[in-house]
C-alpha atoms as a PDB file:
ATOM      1  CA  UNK A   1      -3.086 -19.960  -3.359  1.00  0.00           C
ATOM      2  CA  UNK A   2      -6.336 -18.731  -3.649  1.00  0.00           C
ATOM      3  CA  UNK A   3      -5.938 -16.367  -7.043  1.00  0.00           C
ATOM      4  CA  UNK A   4      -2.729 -16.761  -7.902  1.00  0.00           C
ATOM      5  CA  UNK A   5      -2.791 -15.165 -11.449  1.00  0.00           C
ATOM      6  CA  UNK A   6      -3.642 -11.095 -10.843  1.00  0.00           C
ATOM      7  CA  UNK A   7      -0.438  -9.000 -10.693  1.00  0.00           C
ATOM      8  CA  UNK A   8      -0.818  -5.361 -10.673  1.00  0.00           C
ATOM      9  CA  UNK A   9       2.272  -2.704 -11.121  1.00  0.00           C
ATOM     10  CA  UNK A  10       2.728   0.236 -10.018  1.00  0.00           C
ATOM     11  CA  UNK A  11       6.294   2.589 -11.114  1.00  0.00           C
ATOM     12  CA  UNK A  12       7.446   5.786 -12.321  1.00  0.00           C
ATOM     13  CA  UNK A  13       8.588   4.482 -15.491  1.00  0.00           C
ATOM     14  CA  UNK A  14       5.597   6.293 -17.219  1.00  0.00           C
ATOM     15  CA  UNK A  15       5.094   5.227 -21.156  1.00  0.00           C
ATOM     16  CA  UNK A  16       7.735   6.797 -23.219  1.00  0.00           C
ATOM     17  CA  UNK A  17      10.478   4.440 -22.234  1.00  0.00           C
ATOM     18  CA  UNK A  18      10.084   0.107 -22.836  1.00  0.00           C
ATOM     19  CA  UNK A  19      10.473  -0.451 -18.769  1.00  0.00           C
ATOM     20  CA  UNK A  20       6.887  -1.283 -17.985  1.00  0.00           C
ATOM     21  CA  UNK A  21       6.229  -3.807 -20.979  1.00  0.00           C
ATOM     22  CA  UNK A  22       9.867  -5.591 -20.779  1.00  0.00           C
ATOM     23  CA  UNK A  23       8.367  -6.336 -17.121  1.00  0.00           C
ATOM     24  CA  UNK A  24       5.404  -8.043 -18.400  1.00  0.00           C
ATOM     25  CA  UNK A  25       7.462 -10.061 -21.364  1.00  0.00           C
ATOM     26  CA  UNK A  26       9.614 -11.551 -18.036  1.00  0.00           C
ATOM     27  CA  UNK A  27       6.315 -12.387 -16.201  1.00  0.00           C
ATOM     28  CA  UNK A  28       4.266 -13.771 -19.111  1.00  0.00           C
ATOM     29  CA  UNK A  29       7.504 -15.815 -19.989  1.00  0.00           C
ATOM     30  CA  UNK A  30       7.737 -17.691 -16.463  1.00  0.00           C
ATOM     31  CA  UNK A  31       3.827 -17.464 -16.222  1.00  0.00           C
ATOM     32  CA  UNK A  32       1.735 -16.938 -19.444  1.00  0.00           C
ATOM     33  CA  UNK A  33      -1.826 -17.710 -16.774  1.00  0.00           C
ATOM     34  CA  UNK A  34      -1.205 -14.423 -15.131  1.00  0.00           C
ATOM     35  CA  UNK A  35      -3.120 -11.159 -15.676  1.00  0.00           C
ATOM     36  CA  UNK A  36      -1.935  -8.004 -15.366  1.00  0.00           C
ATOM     37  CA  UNK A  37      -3.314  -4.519 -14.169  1.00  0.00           C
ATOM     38  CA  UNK A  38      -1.387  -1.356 -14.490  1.00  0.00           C
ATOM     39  CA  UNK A  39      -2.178   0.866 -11.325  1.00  0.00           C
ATOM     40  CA  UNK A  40       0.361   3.690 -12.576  1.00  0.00           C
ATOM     41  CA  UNK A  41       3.259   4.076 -14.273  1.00  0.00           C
ATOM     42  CA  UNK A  42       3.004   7.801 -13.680  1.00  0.00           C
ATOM     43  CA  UNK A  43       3.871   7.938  -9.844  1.00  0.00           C
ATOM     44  CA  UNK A  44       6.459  11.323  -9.851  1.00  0.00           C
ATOM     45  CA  UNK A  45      10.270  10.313 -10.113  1.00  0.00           C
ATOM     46  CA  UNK A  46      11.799   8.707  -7.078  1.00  0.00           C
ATOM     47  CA  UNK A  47       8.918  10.008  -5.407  1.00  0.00           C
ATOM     48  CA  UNK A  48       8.424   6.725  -2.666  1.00  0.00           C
ATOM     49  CA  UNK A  49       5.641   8.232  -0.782  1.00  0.00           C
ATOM     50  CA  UNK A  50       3.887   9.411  -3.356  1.00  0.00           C
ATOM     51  CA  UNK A  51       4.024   5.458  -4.757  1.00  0.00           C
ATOM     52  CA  UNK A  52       3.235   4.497  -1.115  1.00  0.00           C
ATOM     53  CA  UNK A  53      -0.161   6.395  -0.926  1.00  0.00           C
ATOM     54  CA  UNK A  54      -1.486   5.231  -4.335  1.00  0.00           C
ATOM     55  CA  UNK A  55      -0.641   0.982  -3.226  1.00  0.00           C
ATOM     56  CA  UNK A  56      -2.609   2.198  -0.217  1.00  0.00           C
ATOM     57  CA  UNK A  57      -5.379   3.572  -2.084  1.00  0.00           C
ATOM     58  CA  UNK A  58      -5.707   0.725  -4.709  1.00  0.00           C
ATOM     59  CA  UNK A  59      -4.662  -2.819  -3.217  1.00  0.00           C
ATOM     60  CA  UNK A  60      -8.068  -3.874  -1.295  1.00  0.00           C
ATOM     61  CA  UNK A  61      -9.965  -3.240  -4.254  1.00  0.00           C
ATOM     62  CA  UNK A  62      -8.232  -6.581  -5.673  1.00  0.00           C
ATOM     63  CA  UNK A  63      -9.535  -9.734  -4.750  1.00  0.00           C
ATOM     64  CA  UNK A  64      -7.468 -11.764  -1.699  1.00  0.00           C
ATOM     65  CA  UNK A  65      -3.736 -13.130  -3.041  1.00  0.00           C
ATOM     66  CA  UNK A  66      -3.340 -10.521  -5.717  1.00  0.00           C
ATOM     67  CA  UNK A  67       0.438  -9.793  -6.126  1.00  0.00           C
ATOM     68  CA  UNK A  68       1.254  -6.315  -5.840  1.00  0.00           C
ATOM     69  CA  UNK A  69       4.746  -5.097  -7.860  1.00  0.00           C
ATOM     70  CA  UNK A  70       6.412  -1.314  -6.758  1.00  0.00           C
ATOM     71  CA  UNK A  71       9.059   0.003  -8.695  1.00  0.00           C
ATOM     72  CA  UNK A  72      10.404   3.363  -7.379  1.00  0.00           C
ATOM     73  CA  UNK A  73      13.393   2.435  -6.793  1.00  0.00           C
ATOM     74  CA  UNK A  74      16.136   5.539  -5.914  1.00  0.00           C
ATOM     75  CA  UNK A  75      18.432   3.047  -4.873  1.00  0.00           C
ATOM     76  CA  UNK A  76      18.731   0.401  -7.663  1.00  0.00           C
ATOM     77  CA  UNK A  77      21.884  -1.538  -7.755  1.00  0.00           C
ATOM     78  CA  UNK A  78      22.979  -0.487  -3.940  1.00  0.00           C
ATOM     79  CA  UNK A  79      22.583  -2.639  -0.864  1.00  0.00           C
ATOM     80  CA  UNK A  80      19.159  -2.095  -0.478  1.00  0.00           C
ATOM     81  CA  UNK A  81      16.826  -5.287  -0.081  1.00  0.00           C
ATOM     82  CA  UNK A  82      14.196  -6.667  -2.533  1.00  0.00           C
ATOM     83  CA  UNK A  83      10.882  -7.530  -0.340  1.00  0.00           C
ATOM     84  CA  UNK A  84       8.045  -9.444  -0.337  1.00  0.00           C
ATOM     85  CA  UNK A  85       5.610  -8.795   2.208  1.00  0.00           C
ATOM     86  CA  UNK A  86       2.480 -10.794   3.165  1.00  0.00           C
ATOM     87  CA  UNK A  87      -0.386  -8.604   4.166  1.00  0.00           C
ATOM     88  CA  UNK A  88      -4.063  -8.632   4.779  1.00  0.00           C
ATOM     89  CA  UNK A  89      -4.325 -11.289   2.421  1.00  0.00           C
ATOM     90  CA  UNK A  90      -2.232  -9.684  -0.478  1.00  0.00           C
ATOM     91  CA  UNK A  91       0.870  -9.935  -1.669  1.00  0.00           C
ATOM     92  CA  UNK A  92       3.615  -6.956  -2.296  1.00  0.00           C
ATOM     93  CA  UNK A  93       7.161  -6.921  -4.223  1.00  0.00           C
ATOM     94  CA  UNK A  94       9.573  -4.354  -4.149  1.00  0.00           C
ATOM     95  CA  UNK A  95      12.729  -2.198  -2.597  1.00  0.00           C
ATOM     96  CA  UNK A  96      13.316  -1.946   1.163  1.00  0.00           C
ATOM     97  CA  UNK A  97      13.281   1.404   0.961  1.00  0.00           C
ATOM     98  CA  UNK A  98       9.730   2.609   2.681  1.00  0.00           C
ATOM     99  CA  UNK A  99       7.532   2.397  -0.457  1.00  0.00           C
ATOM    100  CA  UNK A 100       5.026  -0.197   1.651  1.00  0.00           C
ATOM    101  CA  UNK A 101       4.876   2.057   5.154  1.00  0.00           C
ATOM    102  CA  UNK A 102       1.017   2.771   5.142  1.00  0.00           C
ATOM    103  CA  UNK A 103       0.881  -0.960   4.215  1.00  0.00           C
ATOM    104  CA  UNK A 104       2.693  -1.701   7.218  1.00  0.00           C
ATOM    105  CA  UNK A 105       0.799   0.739   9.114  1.00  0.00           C
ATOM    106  CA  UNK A 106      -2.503  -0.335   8.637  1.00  0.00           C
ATOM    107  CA  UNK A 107      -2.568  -4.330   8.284  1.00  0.00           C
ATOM    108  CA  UNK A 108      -3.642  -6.568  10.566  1.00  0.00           C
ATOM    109  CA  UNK A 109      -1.312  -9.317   9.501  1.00  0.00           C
ATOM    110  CA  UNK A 110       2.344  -8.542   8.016  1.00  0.00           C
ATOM    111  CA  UNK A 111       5.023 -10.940   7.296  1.00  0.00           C
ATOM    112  CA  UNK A 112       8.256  -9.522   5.956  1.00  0.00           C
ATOM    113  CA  UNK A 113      10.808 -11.261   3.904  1.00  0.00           C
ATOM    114  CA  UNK A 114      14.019 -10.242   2.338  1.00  0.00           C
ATOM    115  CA  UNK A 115      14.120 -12.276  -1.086  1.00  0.00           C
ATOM    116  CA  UNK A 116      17.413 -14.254  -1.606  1.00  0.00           C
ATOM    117  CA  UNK A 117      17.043 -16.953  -3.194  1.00  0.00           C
ATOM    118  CA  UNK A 118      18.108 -15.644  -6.581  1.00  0.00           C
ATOM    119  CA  UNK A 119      17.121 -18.914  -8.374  1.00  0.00           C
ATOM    120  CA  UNK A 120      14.203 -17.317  -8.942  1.00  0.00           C
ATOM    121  CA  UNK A 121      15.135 -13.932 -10.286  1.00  0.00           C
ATOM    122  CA  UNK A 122      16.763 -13.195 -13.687  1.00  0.00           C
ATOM    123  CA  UNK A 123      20.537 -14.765 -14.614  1.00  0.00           C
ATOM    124  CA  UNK A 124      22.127 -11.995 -15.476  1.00  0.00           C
ATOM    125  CA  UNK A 125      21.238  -8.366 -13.049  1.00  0.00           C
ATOM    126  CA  UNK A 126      22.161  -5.262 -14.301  1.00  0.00           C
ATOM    127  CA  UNK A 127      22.688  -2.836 -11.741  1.00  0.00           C
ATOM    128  CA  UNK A 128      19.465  -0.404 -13.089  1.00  0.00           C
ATOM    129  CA  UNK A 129      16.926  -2.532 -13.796  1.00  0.00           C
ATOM    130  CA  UNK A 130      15.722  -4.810 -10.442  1.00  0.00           C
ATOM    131  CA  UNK A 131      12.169  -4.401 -12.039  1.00  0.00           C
ATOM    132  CA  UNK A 132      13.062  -6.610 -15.214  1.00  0.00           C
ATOM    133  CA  UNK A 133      15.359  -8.758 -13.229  1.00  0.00           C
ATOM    134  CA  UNK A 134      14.023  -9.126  -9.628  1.00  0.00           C
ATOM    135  CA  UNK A 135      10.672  -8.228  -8.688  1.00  0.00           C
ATOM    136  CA  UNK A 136       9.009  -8.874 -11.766  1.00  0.00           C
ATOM    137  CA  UNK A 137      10.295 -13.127 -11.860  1.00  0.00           C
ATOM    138  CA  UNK A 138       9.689 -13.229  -8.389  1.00  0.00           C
ATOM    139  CA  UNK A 139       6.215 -12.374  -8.893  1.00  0.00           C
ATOM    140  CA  UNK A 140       5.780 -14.553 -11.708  1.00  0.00           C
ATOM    141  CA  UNK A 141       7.020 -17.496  -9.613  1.00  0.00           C
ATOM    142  CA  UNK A 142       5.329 -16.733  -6.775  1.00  0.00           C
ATOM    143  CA  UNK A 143       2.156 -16.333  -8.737  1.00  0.00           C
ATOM    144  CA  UNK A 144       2.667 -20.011  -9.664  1.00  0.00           C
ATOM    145  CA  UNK A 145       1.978 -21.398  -6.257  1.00  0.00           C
ATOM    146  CA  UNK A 146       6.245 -21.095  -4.950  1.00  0.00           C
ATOM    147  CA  UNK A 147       5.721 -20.392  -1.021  1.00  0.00           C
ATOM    148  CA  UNK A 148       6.792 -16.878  -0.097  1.00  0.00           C
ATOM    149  CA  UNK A 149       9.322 -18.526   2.906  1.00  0.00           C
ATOM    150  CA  UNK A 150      11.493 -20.066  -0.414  1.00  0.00           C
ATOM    151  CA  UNK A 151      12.155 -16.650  -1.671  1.00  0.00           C
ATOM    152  CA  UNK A 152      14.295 -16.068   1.323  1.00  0.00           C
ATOM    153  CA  UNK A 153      14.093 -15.443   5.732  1.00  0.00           C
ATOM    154  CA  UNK A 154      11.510 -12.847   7.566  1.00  0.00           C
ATOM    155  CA  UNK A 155      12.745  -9.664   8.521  1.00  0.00           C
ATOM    156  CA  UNK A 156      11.890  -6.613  11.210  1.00  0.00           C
ATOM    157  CA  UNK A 157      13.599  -3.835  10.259  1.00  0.00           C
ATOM    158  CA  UNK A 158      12.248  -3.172   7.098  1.00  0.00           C
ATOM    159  CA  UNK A 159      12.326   0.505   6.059  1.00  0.00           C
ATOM    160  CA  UNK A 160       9.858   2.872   7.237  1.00  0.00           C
ATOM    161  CA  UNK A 161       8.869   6.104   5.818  1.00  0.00           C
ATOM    162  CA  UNK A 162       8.206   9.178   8.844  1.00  0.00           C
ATOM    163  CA  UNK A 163       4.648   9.400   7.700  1.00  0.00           C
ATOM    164  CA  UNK A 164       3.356  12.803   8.304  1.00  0.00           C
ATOM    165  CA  UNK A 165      -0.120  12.522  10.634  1.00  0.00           C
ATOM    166  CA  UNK A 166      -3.340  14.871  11.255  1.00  0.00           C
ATOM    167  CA  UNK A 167      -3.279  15.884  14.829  1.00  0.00           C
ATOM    168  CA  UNK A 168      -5.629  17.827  17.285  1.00  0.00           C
ATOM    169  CA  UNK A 169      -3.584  21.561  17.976  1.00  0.00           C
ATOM    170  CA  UNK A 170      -6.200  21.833  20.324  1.00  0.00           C
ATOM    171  CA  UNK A 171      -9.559  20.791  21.066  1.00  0.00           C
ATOM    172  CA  UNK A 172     -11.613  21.893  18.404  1.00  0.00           C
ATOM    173  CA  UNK A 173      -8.699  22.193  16.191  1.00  0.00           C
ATOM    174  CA  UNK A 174      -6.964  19.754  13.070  1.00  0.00           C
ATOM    175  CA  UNK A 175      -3.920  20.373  11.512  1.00  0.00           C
ATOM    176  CA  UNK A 176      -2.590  18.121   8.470  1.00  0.00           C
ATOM    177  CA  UNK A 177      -1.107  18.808   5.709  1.00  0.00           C
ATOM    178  CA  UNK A 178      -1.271  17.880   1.412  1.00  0.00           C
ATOM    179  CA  UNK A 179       0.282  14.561   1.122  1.00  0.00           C
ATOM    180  CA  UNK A 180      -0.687  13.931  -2.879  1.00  0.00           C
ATOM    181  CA  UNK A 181      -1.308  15.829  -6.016  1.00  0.00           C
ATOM    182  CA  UNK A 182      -3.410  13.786  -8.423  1.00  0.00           C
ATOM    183  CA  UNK A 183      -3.671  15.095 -12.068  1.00  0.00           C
ATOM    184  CA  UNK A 184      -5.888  17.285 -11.603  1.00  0.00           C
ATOM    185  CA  UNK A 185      -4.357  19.306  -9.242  1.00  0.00           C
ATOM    186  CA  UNK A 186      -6.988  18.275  -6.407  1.00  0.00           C
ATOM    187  CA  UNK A 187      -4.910  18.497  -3.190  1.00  0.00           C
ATOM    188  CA  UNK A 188      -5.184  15.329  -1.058  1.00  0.00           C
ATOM    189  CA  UNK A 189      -4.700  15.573   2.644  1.00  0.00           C
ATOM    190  CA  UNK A 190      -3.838  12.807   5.375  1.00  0.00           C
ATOM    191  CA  UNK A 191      -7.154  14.324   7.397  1.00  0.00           C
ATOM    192  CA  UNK A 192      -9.167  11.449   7.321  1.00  0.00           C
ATOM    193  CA  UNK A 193     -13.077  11.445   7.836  1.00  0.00           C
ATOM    194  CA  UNK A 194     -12.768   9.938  11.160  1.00  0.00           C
ATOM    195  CA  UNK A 195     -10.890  12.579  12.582  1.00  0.00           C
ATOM    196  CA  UNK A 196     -13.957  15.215  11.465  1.00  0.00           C
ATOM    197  CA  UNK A 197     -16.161  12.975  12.623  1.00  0.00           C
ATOM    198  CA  UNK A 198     -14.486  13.751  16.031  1.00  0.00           C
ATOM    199  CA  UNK A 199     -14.193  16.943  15.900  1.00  0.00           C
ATOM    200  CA  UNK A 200     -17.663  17.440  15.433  1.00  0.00           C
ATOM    201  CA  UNK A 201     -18.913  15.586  18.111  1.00  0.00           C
ATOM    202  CA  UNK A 202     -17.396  17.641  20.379  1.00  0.00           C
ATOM    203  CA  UNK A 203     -20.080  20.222  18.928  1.00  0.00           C
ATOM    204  CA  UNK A 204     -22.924  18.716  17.178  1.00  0.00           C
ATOM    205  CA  UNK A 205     -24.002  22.268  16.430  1.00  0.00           C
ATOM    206  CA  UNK A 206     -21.032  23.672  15.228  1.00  0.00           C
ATOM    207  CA  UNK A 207     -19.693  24.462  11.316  1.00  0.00           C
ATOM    208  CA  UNK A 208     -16.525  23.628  10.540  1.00  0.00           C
ATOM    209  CA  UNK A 209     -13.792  26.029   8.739  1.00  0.00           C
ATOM    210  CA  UNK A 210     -11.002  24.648   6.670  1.00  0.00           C
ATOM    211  CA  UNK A 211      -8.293  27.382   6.083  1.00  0.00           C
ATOM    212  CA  UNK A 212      -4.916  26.901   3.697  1.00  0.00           C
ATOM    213  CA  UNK A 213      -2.702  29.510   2.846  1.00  0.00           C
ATOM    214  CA  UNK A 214      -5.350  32.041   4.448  1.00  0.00           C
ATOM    215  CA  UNK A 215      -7.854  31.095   2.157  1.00  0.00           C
ATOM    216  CA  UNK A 216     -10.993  29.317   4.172  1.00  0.00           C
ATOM    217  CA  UNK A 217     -12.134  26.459   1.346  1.00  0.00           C
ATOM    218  CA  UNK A 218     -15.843  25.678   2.630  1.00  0.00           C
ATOM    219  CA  UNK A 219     -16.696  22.294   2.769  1.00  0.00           C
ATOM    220  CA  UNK A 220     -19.096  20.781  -0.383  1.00  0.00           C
ATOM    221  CA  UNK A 221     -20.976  18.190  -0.851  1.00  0.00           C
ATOM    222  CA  UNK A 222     -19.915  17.767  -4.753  1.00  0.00           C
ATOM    223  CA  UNK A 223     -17.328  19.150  -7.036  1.00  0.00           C
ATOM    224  CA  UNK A 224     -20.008  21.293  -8.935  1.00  0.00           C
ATOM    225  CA  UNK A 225     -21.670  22.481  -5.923  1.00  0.00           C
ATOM    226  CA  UNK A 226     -18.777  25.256  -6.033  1.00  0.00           C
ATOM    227  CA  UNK A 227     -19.970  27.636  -8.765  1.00  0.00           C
ATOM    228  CA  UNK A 228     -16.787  30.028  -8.630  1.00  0.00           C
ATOM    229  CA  UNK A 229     -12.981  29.549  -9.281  1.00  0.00           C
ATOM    230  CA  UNK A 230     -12.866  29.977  -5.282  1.00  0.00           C
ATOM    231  CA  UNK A 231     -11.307  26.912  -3.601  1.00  0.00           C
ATOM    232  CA  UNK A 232     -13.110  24.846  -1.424  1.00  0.00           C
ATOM    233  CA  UNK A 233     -12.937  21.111   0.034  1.00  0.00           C
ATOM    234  CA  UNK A 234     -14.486  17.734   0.257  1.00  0.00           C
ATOM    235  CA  UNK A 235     -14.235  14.164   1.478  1.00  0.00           C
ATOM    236  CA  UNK A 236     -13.185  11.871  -1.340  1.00  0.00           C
ATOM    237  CA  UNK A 237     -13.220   8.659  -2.409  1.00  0.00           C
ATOM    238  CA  UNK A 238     -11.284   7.220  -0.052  1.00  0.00           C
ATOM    239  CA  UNK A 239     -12.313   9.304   2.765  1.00  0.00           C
ATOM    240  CA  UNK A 240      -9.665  11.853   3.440  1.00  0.00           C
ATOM    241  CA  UNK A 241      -9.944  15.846   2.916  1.00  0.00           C
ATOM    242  CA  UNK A 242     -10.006  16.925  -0.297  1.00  0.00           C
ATOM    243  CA  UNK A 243      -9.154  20.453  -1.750  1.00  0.00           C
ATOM    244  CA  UNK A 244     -10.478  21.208  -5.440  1.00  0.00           C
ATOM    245  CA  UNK A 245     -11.260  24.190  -7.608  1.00  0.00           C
ATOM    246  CA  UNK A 246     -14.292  23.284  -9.378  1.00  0.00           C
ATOM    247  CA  UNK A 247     -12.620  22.762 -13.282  1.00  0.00           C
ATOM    248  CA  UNK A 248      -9.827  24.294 -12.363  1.00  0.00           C
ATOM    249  CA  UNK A 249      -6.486  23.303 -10.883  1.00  0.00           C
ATOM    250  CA  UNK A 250      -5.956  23.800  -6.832  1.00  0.00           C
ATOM    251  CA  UNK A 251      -2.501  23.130  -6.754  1.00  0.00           C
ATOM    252  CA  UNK A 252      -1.572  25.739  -9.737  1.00  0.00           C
ATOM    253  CA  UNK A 253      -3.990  28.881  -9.241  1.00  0.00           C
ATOM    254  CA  UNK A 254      -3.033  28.690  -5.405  1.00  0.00           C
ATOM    255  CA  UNK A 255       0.509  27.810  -5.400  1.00  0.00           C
ATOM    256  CA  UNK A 256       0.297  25.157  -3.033  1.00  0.00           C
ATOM    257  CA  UNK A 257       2.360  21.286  -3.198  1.00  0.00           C
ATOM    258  CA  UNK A 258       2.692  18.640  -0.969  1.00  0.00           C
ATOM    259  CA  UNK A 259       3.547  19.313   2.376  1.00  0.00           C
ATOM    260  CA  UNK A 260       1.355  22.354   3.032  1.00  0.00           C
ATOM    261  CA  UNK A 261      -0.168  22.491   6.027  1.00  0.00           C
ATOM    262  CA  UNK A 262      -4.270  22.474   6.094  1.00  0.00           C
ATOM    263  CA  UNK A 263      -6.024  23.345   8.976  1.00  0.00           C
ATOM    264  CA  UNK A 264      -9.905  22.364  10.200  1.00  0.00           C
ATOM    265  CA  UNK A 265     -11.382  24.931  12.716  1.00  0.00           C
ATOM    266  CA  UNK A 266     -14.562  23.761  14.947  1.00  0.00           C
ATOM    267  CA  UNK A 267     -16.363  27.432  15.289  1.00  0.00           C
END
């Protein structure tokens, strides 16, 4: 392996509770080289898309062969399968239960595999904790050079999440909707840059409207160019339509959550 010694986790364990550093005790015990980055332990409870957008957002920022561990795990201790899946160069641990969709989605490479081989996870399992006693020794081992095929056989029907897409209503119309909340309570939307970019081409000279709830939310440049409590949208970091209240929070003073629909006008 390239760089076999970065693991990052990501769970909704969040800090109060001994989860997340019990995890690292198990990984430093099979593999004391290793380092370890905490993405979030803050992802909402059970909430597997919500964990599934911030891997997306955060894995290609690590360099190639960095082990990826997700623990939102609704169905701990049923038949669900433990995964590791090969992709783009990275590695990622955790339930079969949709949590790695957009990674699916998106790669160019993808191998699957259901881990069996329970040599390599914990002695004793509880039936609540698959993050101390599965994924977190498998990614230990694996971070020590084992081959992914010894963990167990490739799969195909993994788990996928319906992912909810931006579409074109009509020609010079988008519709998406809020797929993520961060702390802030900027609204995050799955209308990606590219799909502006299209819409504008169809009329170089036009202005584009972005309307949500009835409210239009013009389009800024930066956070402080809005100068009012009034809300209004940009592209973000990683390139997707953004709605904000400048020092204020979007998703309180306007009642909206995930799943609201957001729609981009060509006029």
């Amino acid at each position: 392996m390239g760089n076999p010694f970065i693991i990052t986790l990501t769970t909704d364990f969040g800090s109060k509770d001994p989860f997340v550093g019990i995890m690292k005790g198990v990984m430093l015990n099979i593999n004391p080289l290793i380092t370890i980055i905490d993405i979030t332990h803050n992802i909402s409870p059970q909430n597997i898309l919500e964990a599934a957008i911030a891997v997306e957002a955060s894995f290609s920022y690590f360099p190639h062969k960095t082990i990826h561990v997700v623990v939102v795990d609704p169905g701990v201790g049923s038949d669900r399968r433990p995964l590791i899946v090969s992709a783009d160069y990275h590695y990622f641990i955790g339930p079969d239960n949709g949590v790695f969709s957009r990674i699916y989605k998106k790669s160019e490479s993808l191998d699957v595999f259901h881990a069996t081989a329970e040599h390599y996870f914990l002695p004793r399992r509880s039936a609540t904790f698959h993050g101390r006693d599965i994924f977190a020794p498998i990614a230990a081992w694996l971070a020590k050079g084992i081959h992914i095929e010894r963990f167990g056989d490739p799969i195909t029907d993994y788990v996928t999440l319906p992912l909810p897409a931006a579409v074109f209503l009509q020609e010079n119309t988008i519709e998406g909707e809020v797929v993520y909340i961060d702390r802030f309570g900027n609204l995050i939307t799955n209308i990606h840059d590219a799909m502006l970019n299209d819409l504008l081409s169809k009329k170089p000279s036009g202005n584009v409207t972005v309307t949500v709830r009835g409210n239009k939310a013009p389009v800024k440049a930066c956070y402080a160019a809005s100068t009012d409590k009034k809300i209004c949208s940009i592209i973000d970091s990683f390139n997707y339509l953004e709605l904000f209240v400048n020092g204020g929070n979007a998703a309180v003073e306007f009642g909206i959550s995930v799943g609201e629909k957001v729609r981009v006008s060509l006029v």
